[in-house]
PDB file of N, CA and C in Angstrom:
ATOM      1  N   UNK A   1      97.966-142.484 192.743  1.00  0.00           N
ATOM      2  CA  UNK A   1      98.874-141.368 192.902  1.00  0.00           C
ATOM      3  C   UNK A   1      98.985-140.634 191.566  1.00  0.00           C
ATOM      4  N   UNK A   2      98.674-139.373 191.370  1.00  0.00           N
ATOM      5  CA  UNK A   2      99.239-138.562 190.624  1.00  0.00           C
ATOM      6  C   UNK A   2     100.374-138.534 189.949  1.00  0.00           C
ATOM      7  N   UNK A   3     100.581-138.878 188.536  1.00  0.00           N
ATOM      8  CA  UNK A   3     101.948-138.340 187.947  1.00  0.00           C
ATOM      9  C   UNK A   3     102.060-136.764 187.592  1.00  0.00           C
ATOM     10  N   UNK A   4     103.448-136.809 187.676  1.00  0.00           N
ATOM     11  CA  UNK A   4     104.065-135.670 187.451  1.00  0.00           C
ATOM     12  C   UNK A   4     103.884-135.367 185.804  1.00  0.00           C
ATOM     13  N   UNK A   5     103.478-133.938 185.637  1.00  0.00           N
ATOM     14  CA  UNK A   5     103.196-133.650 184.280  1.00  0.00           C
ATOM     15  C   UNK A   5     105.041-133.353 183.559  1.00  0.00           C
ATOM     16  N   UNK A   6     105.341-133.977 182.403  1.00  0.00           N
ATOM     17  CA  UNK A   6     106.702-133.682 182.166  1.00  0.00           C
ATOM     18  C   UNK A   6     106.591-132.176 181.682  1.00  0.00           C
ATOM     19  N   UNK A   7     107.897-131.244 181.472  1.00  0.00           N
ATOM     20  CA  UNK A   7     108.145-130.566 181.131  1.00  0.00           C
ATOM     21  C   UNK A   7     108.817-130.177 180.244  1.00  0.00           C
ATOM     22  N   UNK A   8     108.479-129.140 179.147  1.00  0.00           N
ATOM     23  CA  UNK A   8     109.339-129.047 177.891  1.00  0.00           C
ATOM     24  C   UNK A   8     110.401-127.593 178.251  1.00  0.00           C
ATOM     25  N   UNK A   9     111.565-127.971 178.521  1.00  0.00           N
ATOM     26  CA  UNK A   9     112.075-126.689 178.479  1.00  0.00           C
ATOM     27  C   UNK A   9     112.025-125.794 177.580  1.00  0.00           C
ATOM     28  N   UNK A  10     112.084-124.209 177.678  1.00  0.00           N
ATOM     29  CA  UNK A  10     111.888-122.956 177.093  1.00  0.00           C
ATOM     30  C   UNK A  10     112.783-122.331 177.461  1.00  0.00           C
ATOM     31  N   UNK A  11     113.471-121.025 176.396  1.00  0.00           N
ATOM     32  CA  UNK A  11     114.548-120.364 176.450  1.00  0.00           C
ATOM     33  C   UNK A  11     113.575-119.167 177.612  1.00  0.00           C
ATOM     34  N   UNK A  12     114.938-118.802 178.124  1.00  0.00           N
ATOM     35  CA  UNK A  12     113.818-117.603 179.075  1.00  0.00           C
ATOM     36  C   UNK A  12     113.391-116.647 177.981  1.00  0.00           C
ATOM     37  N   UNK A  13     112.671-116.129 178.255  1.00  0.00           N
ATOM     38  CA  UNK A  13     111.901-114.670 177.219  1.00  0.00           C
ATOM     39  C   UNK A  13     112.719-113.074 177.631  1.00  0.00           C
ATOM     40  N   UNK A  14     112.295-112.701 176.514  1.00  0.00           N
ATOM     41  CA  UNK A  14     113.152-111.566 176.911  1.00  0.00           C
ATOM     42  C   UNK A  14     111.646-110.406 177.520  1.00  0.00           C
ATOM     43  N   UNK A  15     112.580-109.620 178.234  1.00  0.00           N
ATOM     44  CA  UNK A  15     111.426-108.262 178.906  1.00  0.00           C
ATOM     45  C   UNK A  15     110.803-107.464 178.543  1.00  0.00           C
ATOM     46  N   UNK A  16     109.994-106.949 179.115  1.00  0.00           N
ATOM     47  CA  UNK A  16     110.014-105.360 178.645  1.00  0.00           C
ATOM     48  C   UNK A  16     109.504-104.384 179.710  1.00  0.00           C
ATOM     49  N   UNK A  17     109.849-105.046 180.768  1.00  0.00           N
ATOM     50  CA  UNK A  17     109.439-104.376 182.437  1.00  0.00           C
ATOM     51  C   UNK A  17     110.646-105.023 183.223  1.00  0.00           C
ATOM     52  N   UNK A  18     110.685-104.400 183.877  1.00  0.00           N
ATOM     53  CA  UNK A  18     111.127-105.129 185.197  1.00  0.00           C
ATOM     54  C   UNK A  18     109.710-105.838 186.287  1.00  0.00           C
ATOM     55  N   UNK A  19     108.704-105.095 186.136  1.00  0.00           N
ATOM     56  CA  UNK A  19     107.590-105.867 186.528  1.00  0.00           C
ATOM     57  C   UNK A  19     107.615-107.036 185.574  1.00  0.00           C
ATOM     58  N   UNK A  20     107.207-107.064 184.727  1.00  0.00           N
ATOM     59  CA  UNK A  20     107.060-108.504 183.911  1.00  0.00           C
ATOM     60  C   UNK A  20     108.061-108.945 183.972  1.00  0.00           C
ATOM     61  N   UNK A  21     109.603-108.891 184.504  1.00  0.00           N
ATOM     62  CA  UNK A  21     110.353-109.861 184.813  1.00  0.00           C
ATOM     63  C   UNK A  21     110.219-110.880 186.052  1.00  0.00           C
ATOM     64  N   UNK A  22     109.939-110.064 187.350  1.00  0.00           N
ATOM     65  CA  UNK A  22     109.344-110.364 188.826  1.00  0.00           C
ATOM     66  C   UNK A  22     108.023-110.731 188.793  1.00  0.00           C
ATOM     67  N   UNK A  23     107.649-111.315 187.377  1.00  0.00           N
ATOM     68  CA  UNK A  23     106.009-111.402 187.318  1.00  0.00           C
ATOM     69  C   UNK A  23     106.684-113.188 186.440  1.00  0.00           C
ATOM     70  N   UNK A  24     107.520-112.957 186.246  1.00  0.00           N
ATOM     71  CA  UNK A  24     108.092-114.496 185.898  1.00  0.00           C
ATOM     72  C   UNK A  24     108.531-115.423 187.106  1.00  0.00           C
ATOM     73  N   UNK A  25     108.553-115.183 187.899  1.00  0.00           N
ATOM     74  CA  UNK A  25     109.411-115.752 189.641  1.00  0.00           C
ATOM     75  C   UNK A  25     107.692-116.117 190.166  1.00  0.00           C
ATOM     76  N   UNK A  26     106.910-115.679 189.810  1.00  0.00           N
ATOM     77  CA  UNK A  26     105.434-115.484 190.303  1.00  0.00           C
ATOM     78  C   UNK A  26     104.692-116.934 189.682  1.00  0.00           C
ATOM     79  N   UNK A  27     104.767-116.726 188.309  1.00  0.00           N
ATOM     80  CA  UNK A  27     103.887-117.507 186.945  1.00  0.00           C
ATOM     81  C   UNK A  27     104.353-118.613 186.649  1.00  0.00           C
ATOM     82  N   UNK A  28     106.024-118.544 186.395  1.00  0.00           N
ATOM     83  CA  UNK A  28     106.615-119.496 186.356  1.00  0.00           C
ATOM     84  C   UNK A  28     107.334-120.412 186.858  1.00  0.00           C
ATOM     85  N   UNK A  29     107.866-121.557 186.796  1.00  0.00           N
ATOM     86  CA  UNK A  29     109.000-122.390 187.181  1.00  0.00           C
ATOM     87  C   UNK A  29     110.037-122.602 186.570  1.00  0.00           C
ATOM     88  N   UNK A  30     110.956-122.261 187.526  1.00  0.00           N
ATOM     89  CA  UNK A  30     112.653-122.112 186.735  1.00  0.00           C
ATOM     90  C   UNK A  30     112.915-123.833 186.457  1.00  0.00           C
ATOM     91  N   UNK A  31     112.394-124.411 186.448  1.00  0.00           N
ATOM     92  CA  UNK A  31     113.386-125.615 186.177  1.00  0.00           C
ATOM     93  C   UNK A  31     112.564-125.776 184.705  1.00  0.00           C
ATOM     94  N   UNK A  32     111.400-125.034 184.148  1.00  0.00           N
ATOM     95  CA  UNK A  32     111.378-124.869 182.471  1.00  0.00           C
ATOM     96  C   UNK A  32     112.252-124.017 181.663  1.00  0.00           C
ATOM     97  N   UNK A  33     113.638-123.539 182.219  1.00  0.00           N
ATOM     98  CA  UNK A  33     114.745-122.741 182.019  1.00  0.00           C
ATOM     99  C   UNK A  33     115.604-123.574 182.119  1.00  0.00           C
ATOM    100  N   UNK A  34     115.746-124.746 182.902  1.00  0.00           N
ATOM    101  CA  UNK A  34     117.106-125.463 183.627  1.00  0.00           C
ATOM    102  C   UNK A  34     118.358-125.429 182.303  1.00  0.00           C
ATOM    103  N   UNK A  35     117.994-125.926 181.092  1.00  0.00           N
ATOM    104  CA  UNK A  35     118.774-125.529 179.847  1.00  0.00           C
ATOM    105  C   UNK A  35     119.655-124.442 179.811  1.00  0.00           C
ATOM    106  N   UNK A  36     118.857-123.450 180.432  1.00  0.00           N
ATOM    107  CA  UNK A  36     119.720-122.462 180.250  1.00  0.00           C
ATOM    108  C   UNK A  36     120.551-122.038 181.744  1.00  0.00           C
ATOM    109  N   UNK A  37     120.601-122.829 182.817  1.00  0.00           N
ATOM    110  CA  UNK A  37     121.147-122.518 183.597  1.00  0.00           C
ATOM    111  C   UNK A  37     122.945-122.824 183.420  1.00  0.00           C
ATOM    112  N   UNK A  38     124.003-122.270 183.819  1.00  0.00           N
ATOM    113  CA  UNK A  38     124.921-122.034 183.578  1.00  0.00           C
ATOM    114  C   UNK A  38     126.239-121.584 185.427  1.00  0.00           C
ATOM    115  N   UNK A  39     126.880-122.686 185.811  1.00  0.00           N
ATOM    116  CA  UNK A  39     127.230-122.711 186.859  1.00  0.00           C
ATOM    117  C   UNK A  39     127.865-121.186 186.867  1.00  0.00           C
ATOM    118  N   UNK A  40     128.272-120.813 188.411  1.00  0.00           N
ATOM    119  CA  UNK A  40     128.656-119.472 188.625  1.00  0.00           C
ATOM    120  C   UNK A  40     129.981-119.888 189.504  1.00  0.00           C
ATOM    121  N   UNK A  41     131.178-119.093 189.682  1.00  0.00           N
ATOM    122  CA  UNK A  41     131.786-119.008 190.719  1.00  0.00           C
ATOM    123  C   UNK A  41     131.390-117.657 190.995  1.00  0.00           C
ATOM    124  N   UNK A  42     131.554-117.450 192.899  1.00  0.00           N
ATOM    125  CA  UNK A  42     131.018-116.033 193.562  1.00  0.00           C
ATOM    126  C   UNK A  42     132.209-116.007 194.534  1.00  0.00           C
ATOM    127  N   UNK A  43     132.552-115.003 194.682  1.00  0.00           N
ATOM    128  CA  UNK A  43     133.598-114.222 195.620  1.00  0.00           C
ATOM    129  C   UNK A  43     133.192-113.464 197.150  1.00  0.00           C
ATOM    130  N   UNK A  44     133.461-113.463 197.781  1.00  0.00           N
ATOM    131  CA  UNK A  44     132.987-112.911 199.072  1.00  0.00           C
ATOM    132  C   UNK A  44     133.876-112.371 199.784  1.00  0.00           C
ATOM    133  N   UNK A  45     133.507-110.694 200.055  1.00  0.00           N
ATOM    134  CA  UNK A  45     134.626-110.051 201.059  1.00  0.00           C
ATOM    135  C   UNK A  45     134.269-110.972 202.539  1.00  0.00           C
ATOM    136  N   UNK A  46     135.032-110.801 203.462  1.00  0.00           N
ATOM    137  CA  UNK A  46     135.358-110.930 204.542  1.00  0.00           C
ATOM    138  C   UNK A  46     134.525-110.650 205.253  1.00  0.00           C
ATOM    139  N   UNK A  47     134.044-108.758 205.224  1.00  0.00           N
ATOM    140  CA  UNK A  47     133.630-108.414 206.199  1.00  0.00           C
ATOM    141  C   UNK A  47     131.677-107.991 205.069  1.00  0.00           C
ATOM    142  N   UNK A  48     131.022-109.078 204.994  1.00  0.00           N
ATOM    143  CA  UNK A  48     129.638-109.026 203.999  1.00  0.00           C
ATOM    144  C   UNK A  48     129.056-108.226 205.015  1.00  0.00           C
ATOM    145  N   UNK A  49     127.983-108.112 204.765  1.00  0.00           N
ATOM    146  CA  UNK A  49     126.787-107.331 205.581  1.00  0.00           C
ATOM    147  C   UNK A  49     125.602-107.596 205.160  1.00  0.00           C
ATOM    148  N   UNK A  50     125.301-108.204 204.155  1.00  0.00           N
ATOM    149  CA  UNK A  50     124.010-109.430 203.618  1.00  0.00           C
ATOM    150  C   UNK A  50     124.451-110.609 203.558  1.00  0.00           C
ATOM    151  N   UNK A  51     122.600-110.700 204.032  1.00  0.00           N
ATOM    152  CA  UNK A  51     122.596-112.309 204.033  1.00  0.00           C
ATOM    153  C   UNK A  51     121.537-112.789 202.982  1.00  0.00           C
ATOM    154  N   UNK A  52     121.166-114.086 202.495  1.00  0.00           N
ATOM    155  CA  UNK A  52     120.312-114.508 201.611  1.00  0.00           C
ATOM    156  C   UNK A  52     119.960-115.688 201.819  1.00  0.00           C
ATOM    157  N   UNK A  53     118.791-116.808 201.419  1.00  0.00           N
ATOM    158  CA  UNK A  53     118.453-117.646 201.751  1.00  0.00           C
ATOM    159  C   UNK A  53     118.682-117.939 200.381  1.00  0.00           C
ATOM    160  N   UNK A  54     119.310-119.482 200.426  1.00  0.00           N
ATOM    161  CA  UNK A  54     119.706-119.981 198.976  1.00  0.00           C
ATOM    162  C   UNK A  54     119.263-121.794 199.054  1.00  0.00           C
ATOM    163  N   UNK A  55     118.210-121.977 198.422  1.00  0.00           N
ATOM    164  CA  UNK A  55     117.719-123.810 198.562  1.00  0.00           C
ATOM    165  C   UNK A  55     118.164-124.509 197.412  1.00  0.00           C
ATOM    166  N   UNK A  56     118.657-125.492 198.252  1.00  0.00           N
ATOM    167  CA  UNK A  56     119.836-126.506 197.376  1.00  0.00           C
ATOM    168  C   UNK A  56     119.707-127.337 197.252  1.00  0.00           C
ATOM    169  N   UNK A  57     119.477-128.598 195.859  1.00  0.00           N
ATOM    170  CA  UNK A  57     119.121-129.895 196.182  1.00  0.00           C
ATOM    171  C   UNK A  57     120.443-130.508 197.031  1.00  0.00           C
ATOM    172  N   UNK A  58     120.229-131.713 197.157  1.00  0.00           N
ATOM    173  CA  UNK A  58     121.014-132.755 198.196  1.00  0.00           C
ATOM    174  C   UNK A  58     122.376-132.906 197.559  1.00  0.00           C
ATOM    175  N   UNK A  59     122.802-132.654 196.307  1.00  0.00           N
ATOM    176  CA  UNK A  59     124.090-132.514 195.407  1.00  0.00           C
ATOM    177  C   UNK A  59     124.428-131.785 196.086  1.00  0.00           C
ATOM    178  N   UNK A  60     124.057-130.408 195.119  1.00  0.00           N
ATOM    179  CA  UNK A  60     124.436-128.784 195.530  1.00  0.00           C
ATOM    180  C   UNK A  60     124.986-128.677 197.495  1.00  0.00           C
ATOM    181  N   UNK A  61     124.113-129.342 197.652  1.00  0.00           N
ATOM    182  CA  UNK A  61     124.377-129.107 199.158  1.00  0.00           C
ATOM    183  C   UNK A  61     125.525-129.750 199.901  1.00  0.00           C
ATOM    184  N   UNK A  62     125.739-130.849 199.105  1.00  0.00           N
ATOM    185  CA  UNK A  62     126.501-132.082 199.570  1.00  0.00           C
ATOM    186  C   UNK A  62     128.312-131.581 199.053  1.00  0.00           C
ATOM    187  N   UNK A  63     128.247-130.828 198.261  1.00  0.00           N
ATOM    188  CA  UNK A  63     129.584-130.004 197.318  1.00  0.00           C
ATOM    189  C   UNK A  63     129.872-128.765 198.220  1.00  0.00           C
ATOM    190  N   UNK A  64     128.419-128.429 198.495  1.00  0.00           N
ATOM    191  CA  UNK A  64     128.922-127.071 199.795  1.00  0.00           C
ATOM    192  C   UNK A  64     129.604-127.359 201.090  1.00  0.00           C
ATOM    193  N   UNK A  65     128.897-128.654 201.300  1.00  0.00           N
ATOM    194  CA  UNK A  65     129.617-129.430 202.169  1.00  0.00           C
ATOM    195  C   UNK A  65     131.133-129.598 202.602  1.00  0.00           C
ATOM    196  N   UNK A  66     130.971-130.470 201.417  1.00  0.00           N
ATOM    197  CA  UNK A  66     132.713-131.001 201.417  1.00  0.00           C
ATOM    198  C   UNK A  66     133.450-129.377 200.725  1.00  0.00           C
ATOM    199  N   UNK A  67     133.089-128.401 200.203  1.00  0.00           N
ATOM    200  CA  UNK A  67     134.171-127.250 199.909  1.00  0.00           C
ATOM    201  C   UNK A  67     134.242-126.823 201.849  1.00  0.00           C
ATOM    202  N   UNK A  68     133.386-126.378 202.770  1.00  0.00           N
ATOM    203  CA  UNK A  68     133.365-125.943 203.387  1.00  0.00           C
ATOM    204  C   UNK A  68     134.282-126.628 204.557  1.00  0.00           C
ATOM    205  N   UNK A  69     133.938-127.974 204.879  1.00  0.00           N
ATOM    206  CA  UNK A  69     135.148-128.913 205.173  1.00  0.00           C
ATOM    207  C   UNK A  69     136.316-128.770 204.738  1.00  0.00           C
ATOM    208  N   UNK A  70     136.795-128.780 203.568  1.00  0.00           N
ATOM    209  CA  UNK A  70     138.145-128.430 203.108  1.00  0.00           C
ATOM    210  C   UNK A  70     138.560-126.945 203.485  1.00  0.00           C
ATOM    211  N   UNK A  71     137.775-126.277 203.826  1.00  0.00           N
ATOM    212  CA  UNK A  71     138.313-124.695 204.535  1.00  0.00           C
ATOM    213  C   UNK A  71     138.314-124.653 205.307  1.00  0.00           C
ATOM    214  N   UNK A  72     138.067-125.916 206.096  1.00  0.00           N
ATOM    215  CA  UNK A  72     137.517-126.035 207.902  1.00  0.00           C
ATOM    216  C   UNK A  72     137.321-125.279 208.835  1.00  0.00           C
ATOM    217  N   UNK A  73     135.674-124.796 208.244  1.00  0.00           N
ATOM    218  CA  UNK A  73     134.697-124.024 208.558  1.00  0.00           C
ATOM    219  C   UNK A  73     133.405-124.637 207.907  1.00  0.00           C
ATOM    220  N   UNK A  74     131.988-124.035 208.783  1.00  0.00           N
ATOM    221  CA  UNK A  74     130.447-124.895 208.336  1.00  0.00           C
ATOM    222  C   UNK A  74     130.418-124.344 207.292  1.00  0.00           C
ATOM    223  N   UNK A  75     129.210-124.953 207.054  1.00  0.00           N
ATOM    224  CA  UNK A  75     128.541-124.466 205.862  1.00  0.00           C
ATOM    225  C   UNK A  75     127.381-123.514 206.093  1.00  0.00           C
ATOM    226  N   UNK A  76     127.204-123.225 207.186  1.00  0.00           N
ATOM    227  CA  UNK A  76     126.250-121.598 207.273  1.00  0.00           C
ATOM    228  C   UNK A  76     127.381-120.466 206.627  1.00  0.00           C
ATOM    229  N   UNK A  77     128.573-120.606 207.251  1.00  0.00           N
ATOM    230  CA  UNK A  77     129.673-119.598 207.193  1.00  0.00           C
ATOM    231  C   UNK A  77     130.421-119.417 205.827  1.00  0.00           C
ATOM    232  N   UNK A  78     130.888-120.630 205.057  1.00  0.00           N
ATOM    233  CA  UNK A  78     131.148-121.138 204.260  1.00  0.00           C
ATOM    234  C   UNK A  78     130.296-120.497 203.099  1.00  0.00           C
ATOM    235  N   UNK A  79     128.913-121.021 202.812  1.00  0.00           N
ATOM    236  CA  UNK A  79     128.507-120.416 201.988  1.00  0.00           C
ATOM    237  C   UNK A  79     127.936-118.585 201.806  1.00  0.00           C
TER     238      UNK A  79
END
């Protein structure tokens, strides 16, 4: 079996396109950023009108969980 090659994290780079930014989502992998990731709280009107697909490890998912339970409502709705 194949090992996994480790990874050295890197600060993200800065731009000088917006193409060469959307050319980073392409080339690269965000978890050679994870360092710099930084939790968010997000707010949501009532009445949204987008939707988004958002993939979550088994944590992340498991916290959406139990917040969405405590509002008792799912977690399609919820998040």
């Amino acid at each position: 079996m194949a090992q996994k090659k480790e990874r050295k994290p890197r600060p993200i780079p800065e731009f000088k396109s917006r193409e060469e930014e959307l050319n980073l989502g392409i080339h690269d992998d965000t978890t050679d950023f994870e360092d710099e990731f930084k939790p968010v709280e997000l707010h949501f009107a009532d009445d949204f009108t987008h939707r988004t697909i958002v993939d979550l490890d088994p944590e992340g998912f498991n916290k959406l969980s139990q917040c969405a339970h405590q509002k008792g409502t799912g977690v399609n709705y919820f998040a």
